[in-house]
Protein backbone atom coordinates (compact mmCIF):
# COMPACT_ATOMS: atom_id res chain seq x y z
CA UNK A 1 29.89 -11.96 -2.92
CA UNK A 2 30.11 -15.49 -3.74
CA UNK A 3 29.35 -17.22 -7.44
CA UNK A 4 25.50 -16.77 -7.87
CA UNK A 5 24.62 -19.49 -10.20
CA UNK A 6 21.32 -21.57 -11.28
CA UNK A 7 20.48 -23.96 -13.36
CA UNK A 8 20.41 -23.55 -17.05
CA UNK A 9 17.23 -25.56 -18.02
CA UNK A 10 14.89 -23.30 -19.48
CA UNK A 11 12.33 -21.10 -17.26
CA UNK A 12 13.67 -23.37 -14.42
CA UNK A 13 13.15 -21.32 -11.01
CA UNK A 14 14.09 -24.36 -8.67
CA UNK A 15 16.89 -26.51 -7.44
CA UNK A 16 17.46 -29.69 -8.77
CA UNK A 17 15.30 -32.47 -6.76
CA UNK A 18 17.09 -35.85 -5.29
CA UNK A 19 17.58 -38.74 -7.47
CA UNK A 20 14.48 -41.17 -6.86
CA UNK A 21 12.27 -38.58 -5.05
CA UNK A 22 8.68 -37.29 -5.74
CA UNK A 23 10.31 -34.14 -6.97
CA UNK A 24 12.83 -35.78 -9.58
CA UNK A 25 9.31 -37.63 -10.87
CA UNK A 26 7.26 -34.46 -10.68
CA UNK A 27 9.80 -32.46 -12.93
CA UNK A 28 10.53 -35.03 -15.39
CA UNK A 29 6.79 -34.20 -16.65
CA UNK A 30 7.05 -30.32 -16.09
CA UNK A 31 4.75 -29.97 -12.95
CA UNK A 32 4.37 -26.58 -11.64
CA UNK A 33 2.13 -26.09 -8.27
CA UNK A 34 0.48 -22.66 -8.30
CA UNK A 35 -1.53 -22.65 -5.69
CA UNK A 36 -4.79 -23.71 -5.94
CA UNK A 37 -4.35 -25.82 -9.08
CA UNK A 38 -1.99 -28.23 -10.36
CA UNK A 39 -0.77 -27.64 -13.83
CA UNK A 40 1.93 -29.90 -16.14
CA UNK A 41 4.36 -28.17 -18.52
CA UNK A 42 6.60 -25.28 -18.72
CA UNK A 43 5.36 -21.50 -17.92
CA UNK A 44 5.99 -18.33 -19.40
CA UNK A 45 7.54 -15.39 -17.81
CA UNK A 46 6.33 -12.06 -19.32
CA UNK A 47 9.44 -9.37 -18.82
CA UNK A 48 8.19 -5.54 -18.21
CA UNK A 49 9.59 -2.64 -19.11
CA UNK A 50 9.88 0.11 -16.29
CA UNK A 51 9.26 3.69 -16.76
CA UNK A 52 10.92 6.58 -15.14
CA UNK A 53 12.25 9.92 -15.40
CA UNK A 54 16.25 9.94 -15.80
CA UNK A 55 18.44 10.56 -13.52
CA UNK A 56 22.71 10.63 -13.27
CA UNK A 57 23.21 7.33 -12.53
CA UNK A 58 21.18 5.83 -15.36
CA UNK A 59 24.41 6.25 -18.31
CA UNK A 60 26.97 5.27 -16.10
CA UNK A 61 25.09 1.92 -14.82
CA UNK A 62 24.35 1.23 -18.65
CA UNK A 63 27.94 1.42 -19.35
CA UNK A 64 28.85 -0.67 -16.63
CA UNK A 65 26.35 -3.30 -17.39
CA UNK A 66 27.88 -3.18 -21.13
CA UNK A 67 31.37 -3.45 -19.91
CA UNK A 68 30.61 -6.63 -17.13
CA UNK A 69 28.14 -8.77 -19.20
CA UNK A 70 29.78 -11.65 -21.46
CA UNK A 71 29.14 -11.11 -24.66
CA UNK A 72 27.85 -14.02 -27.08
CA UNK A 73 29.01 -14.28 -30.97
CA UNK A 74 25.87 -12.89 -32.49
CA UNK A 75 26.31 -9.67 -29.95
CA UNK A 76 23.56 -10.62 -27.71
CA UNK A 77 24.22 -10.37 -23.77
CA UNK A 78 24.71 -13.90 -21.83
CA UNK A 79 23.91 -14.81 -18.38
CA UNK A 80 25.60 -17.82 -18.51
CA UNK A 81 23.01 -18.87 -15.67
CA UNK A 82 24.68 -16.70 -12.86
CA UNK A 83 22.22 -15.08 -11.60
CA UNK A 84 24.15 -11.33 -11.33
CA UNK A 85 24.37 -11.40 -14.97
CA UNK A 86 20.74 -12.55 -15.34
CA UNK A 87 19.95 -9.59 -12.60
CA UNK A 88 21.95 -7.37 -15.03
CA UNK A 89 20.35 -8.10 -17.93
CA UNK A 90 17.17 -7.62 -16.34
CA UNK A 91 18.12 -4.00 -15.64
CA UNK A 92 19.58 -3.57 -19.29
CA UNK A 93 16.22 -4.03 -20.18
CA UNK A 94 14.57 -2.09 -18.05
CA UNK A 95 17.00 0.16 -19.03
CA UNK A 96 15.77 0.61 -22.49
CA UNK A 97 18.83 -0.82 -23.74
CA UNK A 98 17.83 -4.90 -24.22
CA UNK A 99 15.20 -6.98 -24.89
CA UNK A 100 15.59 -10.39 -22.21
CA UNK A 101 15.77 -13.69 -23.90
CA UNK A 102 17.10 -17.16 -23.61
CA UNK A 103 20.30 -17.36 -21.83
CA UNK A 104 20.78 -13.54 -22.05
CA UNK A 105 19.23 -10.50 -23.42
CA UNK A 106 19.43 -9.12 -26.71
CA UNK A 107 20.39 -5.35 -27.27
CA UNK A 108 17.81 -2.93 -29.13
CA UNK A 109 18.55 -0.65 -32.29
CA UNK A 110 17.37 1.96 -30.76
CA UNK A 111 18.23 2.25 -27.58
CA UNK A 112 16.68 5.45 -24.94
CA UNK A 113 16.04 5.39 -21.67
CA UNK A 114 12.61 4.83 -20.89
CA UNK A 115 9.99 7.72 -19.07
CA UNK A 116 10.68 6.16 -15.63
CA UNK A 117 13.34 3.90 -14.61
CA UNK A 118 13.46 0.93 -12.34
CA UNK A 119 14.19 1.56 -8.69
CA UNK A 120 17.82 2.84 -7.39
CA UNK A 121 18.49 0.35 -5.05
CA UNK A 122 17.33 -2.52 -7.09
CA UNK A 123 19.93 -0.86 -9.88
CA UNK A 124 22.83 -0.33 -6.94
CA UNK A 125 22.30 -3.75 -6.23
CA UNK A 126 22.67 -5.15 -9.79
CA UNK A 127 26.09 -2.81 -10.03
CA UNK A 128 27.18 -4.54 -6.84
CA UNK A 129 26.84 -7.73 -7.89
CA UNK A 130 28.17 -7.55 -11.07
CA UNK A 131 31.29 -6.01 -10.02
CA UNK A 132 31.96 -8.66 -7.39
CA UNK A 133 31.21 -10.92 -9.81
CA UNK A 134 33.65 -9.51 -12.45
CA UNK A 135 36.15 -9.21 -9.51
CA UNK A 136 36.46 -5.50 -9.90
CA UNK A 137 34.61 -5.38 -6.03
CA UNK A 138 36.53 -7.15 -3.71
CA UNK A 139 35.99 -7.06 0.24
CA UNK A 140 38.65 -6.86 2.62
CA UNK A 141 38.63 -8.38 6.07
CA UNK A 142 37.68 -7.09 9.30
CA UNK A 143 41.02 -6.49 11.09
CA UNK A 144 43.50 -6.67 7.78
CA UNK A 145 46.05 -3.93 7.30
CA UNK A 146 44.87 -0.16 6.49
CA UNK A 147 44.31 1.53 3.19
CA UNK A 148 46.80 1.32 0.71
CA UNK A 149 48.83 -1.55 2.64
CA UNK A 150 49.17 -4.62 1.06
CA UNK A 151 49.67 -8.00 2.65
CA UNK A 152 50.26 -11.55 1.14
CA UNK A 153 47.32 -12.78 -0.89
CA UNK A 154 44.83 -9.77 -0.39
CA UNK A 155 44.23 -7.10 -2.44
CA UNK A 156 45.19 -2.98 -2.06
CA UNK A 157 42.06 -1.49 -0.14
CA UNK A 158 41.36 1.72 -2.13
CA UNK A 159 37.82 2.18 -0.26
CA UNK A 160 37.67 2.94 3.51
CA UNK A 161 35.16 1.31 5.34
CA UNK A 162 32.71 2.99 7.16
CA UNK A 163 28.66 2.81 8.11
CA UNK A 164 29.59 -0.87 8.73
CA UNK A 165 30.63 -1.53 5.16
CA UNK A 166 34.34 -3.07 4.62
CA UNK A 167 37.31 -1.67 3.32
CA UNK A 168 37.55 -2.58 -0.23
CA UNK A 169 39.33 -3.33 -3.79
CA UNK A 170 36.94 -1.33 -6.31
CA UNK A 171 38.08 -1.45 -10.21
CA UNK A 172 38.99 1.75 -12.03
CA UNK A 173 36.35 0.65 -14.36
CA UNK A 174 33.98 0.48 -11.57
CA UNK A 175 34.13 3.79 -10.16
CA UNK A 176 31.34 6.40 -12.41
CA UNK A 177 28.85 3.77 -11.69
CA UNK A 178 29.62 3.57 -8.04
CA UNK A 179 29.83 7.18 -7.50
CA UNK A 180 26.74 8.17 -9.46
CA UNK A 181 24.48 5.88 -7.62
CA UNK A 182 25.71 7.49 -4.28
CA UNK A 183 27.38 4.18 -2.95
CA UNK A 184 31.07 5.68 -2.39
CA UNK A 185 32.19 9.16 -2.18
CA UNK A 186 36.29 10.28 -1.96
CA UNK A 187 37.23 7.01 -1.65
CA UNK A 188 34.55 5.79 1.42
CA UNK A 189 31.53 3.79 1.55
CA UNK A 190 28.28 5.88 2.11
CA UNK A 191 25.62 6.01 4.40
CA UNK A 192 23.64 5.00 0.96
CA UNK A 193 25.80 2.33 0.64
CA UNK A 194 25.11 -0.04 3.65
CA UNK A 195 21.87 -1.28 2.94
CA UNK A 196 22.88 -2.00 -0.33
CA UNK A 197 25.89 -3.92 1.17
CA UNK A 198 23.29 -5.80 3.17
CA UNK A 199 21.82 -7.67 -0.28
CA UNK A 200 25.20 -8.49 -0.89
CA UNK A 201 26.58 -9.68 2.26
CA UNK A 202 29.90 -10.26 2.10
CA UNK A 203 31.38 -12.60 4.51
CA UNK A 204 34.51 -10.62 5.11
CA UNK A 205 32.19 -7.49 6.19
CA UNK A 206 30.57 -9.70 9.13
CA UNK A 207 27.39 -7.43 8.37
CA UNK A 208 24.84 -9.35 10.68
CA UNK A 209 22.15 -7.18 9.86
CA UNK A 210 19.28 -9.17 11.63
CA UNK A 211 20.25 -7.82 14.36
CA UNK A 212 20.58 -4.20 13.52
CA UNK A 213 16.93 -2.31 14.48
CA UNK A 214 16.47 -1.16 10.69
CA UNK A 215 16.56 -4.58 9.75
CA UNK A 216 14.10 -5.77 12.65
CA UNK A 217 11.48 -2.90 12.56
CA UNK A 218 10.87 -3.57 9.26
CA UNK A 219 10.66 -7.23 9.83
CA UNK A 220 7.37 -6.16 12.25
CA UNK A 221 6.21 -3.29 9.92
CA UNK A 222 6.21 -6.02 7.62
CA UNK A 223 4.06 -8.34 9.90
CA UNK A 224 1.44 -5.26 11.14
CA UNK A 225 1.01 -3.61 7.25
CA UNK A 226 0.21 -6.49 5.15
CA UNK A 227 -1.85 -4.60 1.84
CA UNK A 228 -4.92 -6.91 1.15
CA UNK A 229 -3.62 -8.49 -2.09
CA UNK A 230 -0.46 -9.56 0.17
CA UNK A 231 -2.38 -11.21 2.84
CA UNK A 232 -4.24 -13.42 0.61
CA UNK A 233 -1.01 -14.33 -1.35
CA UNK A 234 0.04 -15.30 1.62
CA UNK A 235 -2.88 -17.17 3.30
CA UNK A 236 -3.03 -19.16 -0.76
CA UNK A 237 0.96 -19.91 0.15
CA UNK A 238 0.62 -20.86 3.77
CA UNK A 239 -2.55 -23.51 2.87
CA UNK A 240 -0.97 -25.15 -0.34
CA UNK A 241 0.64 -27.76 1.41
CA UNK A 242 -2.55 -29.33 3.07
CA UNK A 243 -4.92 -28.44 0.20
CA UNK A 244 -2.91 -29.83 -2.48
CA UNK A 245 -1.61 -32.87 -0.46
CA UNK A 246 -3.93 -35.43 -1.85
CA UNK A 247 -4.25 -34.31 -4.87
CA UNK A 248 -0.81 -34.35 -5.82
CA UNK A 249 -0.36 -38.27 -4.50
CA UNK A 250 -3.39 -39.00 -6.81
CA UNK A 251 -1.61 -36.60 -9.65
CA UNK A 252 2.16 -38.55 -8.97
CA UNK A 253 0.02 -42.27 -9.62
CA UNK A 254 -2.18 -40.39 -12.95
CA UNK A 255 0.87 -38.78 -14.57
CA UNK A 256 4.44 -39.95 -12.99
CA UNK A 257 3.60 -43.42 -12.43
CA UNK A 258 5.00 -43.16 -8.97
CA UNK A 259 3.51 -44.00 -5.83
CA UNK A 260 4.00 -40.97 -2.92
CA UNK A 261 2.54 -40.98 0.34
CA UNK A 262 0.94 -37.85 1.97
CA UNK A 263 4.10 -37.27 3.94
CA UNK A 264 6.48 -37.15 1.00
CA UNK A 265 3.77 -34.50 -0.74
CA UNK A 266 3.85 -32.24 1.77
CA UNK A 267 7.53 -32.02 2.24
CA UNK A 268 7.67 -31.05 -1.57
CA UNK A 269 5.09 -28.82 -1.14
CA UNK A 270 6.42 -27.65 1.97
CA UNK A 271 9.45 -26.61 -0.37
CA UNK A 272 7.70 -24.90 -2.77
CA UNK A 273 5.98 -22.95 -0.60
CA UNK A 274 9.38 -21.53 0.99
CA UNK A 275 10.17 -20.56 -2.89
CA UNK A 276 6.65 -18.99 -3.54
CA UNK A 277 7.05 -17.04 -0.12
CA UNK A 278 10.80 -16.30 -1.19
CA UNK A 279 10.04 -14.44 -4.53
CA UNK A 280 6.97 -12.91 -3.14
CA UNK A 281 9.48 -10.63 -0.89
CA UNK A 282 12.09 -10.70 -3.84
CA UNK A 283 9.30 -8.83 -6.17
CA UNK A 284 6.71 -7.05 -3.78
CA UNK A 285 8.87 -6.01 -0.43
CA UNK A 286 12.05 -3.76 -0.05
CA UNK A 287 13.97 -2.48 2.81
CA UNK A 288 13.36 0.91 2.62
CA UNK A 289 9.46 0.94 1.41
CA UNK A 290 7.89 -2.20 3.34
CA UNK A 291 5.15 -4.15 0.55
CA UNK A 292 5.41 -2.85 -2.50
CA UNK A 293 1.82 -1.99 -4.43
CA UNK A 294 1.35 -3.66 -7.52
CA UNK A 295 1.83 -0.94 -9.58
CA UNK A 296 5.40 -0.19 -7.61
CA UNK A 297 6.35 -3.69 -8.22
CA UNK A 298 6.89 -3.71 -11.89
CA UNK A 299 9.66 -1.11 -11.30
CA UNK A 300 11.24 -3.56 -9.09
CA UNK A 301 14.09 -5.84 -10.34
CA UNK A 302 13.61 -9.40 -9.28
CA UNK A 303 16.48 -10.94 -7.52
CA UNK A 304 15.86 -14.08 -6.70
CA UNK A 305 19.38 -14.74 -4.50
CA UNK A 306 18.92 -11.43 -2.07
CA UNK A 307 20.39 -12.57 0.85
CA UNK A 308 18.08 -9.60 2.80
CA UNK A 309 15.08 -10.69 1.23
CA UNK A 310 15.23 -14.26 1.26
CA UNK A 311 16.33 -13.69 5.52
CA UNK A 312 13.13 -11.49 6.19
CA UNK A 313 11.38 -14.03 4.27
CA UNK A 314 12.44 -16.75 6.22
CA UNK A 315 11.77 -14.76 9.41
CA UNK A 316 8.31 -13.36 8.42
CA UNK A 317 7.49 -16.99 7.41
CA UNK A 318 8.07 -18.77 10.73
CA UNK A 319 5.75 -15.82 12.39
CA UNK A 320 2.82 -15.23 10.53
CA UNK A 321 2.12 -18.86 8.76
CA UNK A 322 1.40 -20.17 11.34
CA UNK A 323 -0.94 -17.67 12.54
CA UNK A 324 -2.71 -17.47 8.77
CA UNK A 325 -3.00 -21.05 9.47
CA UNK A 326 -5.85 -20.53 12.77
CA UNK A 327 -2.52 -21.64 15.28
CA UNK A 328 -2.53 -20.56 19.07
CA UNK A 329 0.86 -19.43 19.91
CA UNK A 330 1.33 -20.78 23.76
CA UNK A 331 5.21 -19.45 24.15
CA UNK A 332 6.48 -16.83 22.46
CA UNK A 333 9.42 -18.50 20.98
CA UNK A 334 8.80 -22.42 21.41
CA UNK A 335 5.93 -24.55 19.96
CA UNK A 336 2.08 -24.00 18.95
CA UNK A 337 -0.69 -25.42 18.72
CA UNK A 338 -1.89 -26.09 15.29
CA UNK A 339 -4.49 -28.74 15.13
CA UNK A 340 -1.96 -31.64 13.89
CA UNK A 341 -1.17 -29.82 10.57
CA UNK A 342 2.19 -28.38 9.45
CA UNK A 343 2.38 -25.34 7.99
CA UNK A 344 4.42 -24.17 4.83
CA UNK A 345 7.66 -23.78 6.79
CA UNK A 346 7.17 -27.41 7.49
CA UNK A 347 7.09 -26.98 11.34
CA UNK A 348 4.61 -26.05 14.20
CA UNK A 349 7.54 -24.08 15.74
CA UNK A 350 7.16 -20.27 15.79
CA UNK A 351 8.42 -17.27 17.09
CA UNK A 352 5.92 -13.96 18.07
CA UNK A 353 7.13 -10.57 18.38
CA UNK A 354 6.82 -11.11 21.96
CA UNK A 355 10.02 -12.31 23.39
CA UNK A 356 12.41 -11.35 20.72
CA UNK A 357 15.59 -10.42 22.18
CA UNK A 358 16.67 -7.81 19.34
CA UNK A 359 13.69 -5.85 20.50
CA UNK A 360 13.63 -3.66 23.45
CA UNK A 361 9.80 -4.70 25.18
């Protein structure tokens, strides 16, 4: 997995805007777009703790967290704004074990595992990335020697691939945690382990899973079994751009001093909207459940840089804005009609589930 890092500034969620542009102006003075109102200054993010009953994996995951995270001088946990440590910290916490906090989290003096814990894969996840991050995971190659050969700058495969996971390099130190979530098992990757591979996505594994049917049934299961409280987070994300358009040219003059024209608002908004859509899947959807109820979701870790979920958002996005936005599809994958508006992907282009060639019709 490569580096996952983000910025540093404080409760910061997005990327840093271009020099001279709306967005540079806009964050200079804290604005925040939520939807249906426009707010100015910096917003608090309330961490919950998790319940669950324990299970094997739970002690060997804590000690794996404990033995990856960079420690600070007062004994606290950094993140050091890479977001696998911030993901791990997250699940020390849920854990039982931390307390989150600036730049880290902050170990408790008491520490027990709470009545129910976070989700598996969310915590097979975190132990992925942290171990690829610590280099103790490292992916070999499709088509590199076999296990236990090594060749000029690549590492001794001690894993064997298999359920189109890579051979790989796993740490000594790595190994309870792996094997007591279910991920390997004498020395192979499991079935268990793929999906979990997928929110990694190594390069070396070639692991196209949008094309795998798992990947695209859910995509449509997804699309037909939208909860309630889903579909009007959605239909709140997908009208943003052209609600809030004026207002935030009038709010840029008020409060930034900068004149923006229409177009330049609703690219930014466009952009947020892509974010807002993004950690919406990150929190409420998951491979192997669909939408997530409210109540499931606070066992979920959030993880921002999924490469599955930010993919299915992207996908889901380009399908069903445009159709919360009143648009009449006229070919299944080229243009639509949407009454000279753009939606919150920025485009009138969408596909249907019509037409799609990973489906079988």
């Amino acid at each position: 997995m490569a580096k996952r890092s983000r910025s540093p500034a404080e409760g910061e969620k997005v990327q840093t805007a271009l020099p001279g542009s709306l967005g540079e102006a806009l964050d200079e003075i804290g604005f925040q777009p939520l939807g249906r109102r426009i707010i100015v200054g910096k917003q608090t993010e309330q961490t919950e703790r998790h319940p669950r009953t324990s299970t094997d994996w739970s002690v060997p995951a804590i000690e794996f967290f404990r033995f990856t995270l960079p420690r600070a001088p007062n004994g606290d946990w950094e993140h050091l704004s890479i977001a696998a440590h911030e993901v791990a910290c997250q699940a020390m916490a849920t854990l039982g074990q931390a307390i989150v906090v600036d730049g880290g989290a902050q170990p408790v003096s008491d520490p027990a595992l709470p009545a129910k814990l976070p989700r598996w894969d969310d915590i097979a996840t975190a132990v992925v990335w942290a171990a690829s991050q610590s280099g103790l995971l490292r992916y070999r190659r499709r088509g590199r020697t076999g296990l236990g050969k090594r060749s000029s700058g690549f590492p001794r495969a001690n894993i064997r691939a298999g359920y189109g996971c890579p051979q790989a390099d796993l740490g000594a130190e790595a190994f309870p945690a792996f094997e007591s979530l279910g991920l390997i098992s004498d020395r192979s990757w499991t079935a268990a382990a793929e999906t979990i591979l997928w929110r990694d996505n190594p390069y070396e594994a070639g692991m196209n899973f949008t094309r795998d049917k798992r990947y695209v049934e859910a995509l449509y299961a997804a699309i037909s079994r939208m909860p309630e409280d889903i579909a009007t987070k959605i239909k709140d994300i997908a009208e943003m751009p052209t609600n809030e358009a004026a207002g935030l040219v009038d709010f840029a003059k008020r409060y930034a001093h900068r004149d923006a024209t229409r177009h330049e608002a609703l690219v930014f908004l466009q952009d947020r909207s892509r974010r807002l859509l993004s950690d919406l899947f990150a929190k409420r959807w998951r491979m192997g459940d669909g939408w997530l109820s409210f109540e499931e979701s606070k066992h979920a870790l959030l993880l921002e840089l999924d490469p599955l979920s930010i993919q299915m958002s992207m996908e889901f996005g380009t399908i069903v804005i445009p159709r919360k936005l009143g648009c009449e599809v006229k070919d299944c994958r080229m243009s639509i009609s949407c009454g000279g508006g753009q939606n919150a992907m920025g485009s009138c282009a969408a596909c249907c589930t019509r037409g799609d060639p990973r489906v079988k019709e």
